[in-house]
Protein backbone atom coordinates (compact mmCIF):
# COMPACT_ATOMS: atom_id res chain seq x y z
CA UNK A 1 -16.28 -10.17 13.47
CA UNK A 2 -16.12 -6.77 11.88
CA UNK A 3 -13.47 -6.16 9.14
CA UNK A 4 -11.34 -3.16 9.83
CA UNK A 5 -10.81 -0.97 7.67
CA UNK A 6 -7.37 0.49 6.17
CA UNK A 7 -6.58 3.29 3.82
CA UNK A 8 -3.00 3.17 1.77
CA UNK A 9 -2.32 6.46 0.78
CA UNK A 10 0.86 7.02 -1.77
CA UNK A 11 1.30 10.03 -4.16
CA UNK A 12 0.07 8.38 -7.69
CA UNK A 13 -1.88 6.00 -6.33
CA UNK A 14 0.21 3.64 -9.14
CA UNK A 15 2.33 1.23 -7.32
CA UNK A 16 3.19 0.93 -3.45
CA UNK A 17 -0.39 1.98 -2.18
CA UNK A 18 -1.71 -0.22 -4.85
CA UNK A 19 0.58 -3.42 -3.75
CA UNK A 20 -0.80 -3.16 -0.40
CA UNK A 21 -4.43 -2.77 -1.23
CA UNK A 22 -3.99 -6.11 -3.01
CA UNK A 23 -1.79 -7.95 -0.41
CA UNK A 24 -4.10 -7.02 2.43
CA UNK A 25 -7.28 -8.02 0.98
CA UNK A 26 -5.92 -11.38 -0.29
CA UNK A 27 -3.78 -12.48 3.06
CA UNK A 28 -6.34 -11.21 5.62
CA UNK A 29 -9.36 -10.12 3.66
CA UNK A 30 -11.23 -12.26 6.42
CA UNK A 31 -10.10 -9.39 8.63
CA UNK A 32 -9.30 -6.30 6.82
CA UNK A 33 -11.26 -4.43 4.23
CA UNK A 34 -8.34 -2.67 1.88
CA UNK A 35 -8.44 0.29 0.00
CA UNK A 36 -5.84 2.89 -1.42
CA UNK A 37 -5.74 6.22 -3.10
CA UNK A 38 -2.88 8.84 -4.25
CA UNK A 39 -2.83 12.38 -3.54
CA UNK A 40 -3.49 12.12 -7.43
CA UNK A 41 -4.30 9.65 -9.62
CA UNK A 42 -2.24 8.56 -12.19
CA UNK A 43 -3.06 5.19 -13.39
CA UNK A 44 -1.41 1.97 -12.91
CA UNK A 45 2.20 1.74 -13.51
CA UNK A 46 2.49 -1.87 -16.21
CA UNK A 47 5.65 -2.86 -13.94
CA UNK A 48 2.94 -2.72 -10.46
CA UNK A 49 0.42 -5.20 -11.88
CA UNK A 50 3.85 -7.23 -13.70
CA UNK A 51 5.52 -7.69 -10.05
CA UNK A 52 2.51 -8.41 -8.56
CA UNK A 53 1.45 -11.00 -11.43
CA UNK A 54 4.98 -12.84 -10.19
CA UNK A 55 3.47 -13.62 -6.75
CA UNK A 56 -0.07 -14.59 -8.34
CA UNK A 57 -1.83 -11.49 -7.46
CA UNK A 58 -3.47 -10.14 -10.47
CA UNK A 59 -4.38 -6.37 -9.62
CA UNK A 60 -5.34 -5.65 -13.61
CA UNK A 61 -8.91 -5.03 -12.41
CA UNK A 62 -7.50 -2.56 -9.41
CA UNK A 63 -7.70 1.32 -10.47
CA UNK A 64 -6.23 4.38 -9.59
CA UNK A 65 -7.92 6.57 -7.33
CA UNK A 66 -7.58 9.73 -5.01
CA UNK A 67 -8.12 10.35 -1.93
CA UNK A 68 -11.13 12.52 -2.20
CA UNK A 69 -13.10 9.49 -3.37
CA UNK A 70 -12.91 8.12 0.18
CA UNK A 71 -13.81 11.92 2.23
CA UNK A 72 -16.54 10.70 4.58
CA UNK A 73 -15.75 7.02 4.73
CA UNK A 74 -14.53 5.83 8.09
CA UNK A 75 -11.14 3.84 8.38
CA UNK A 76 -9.82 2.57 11.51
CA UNK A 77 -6.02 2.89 9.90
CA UNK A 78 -4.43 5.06 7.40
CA UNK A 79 -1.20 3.82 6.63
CA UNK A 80 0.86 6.30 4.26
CA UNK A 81 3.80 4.73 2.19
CA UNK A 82 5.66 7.49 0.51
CA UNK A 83 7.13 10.39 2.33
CA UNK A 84 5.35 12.74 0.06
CA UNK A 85 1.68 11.58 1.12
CA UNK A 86 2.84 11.48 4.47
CA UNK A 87 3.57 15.52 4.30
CA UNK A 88 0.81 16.31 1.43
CA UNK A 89 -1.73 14.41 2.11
CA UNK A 90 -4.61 14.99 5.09
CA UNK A 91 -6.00 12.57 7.51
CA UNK A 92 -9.14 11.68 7.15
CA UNK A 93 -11.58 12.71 9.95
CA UNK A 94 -12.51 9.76 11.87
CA UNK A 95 -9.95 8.15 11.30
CA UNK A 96 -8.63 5.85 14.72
CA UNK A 97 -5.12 4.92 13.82
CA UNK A 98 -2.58 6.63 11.16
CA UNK A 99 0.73 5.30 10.36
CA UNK A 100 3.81 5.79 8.07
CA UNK A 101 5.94 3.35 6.32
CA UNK A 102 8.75 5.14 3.70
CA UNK A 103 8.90 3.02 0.74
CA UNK A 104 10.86 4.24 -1.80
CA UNK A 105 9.02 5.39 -5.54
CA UNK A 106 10.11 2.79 -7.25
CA UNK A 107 8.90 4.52 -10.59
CA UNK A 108 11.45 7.26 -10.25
CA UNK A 109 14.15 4.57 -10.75
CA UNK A 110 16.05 5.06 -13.50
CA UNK A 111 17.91 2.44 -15.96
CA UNK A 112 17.17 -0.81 -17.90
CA UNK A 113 13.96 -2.07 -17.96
CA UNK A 114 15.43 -4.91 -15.48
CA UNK A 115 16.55 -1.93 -13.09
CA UNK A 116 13.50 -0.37 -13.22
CA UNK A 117 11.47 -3.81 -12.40
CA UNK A 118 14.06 -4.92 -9.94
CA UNK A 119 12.89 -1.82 -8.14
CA UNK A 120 9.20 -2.51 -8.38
CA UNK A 121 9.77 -6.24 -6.65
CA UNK A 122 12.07 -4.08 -3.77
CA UNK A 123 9.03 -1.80 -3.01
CA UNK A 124 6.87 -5.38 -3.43
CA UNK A 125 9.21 -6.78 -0.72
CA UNK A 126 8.75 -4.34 1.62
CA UNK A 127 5.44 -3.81 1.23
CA UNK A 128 4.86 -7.32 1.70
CA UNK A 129 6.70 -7.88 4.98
CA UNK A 130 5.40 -4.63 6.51
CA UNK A 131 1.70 -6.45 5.89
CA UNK A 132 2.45 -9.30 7.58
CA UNK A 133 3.87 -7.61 10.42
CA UNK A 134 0.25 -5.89 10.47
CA UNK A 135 -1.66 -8.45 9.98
CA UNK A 136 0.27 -10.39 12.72
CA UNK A 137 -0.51 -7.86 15.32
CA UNK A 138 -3.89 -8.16 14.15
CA UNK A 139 -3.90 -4.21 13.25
CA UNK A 140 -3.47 -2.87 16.48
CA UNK A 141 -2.27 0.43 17.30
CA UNK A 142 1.44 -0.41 18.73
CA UNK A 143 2.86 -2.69 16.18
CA UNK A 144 6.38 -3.89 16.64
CA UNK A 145 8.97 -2.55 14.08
CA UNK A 146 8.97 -4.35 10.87
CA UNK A 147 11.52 -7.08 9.65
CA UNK A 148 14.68 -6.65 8.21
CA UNK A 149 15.16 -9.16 5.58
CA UNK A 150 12.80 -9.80 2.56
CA UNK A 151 10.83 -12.66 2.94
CA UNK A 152 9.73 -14.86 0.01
């Protein structure tokens, strides 16, 4: 079987779009082939690859990238996860399937250092369970809305 392909697009390229590159290519890399990119790219963000770390993911050897690095690649999905890539950034020709799931910046949070990490694991969360929503309907084009509770 071939492995469909999916584009996470975010604004930085630093955190959400990152989270789900990882989580897709570890829970159905048999299926999916992940990638993600920012309108810009902006590095990393320490807390992404810290939150991530507390599931067992280690993304230290990820990197931030934009989306011109992927123009004339085809992708059967590109999911957006901020509201600013969703309005900024362009769809990729060729692309089969697009999609948008609002996940709050969790870099813009201000506070503590605990604040500020408490609302990297949030956009973790909901990354996560959005992904397995995906993956459960295999990718397909009419996917049923996403659950409401974090799941562990």
């Amino acid at each position: 079987m071939e492995k469909r392909r999916v584009l996470f697009v975010c604004t930085h390229n630093s955190a959400r779009s990152q989270m789900a590159e990882a989580m897709l290519r570890t829970f159905a890399g048999d299926r999916f082939e992940a990638f993600s990119a920012g309108t810009e790219a902006a590095g990393i963000r320490p807390e992404t690859i810290q939150v991530m770390n507390e599931i067992g993911l280690d993304i230290s050897g990820q990197r931030s990238k934009t989306i011109d690095e992927f123009q004339g690649q085809a992708f059967e999905w590109f999911i957006t996860v901020c509201d600013e890539a969703q309005k900024n950034c362009p769809v990729l020709p060729g692309v089969q399937e697009v999609a948008h799931w609002s996940i709050e910046d969790p870099s813009l949070t201000e506070g503590t250092p605990d604040e500020r990490l408490a609302a990297f694991r949030r956009a973790r969360d909901l990354v996560r369970n959005r992904l397995r929503v995906f993956i459960l309907a295999g990718g397909r084009s009419e996917l049923p809305a996403p659950p409401s509770t974090v799941l562990p």
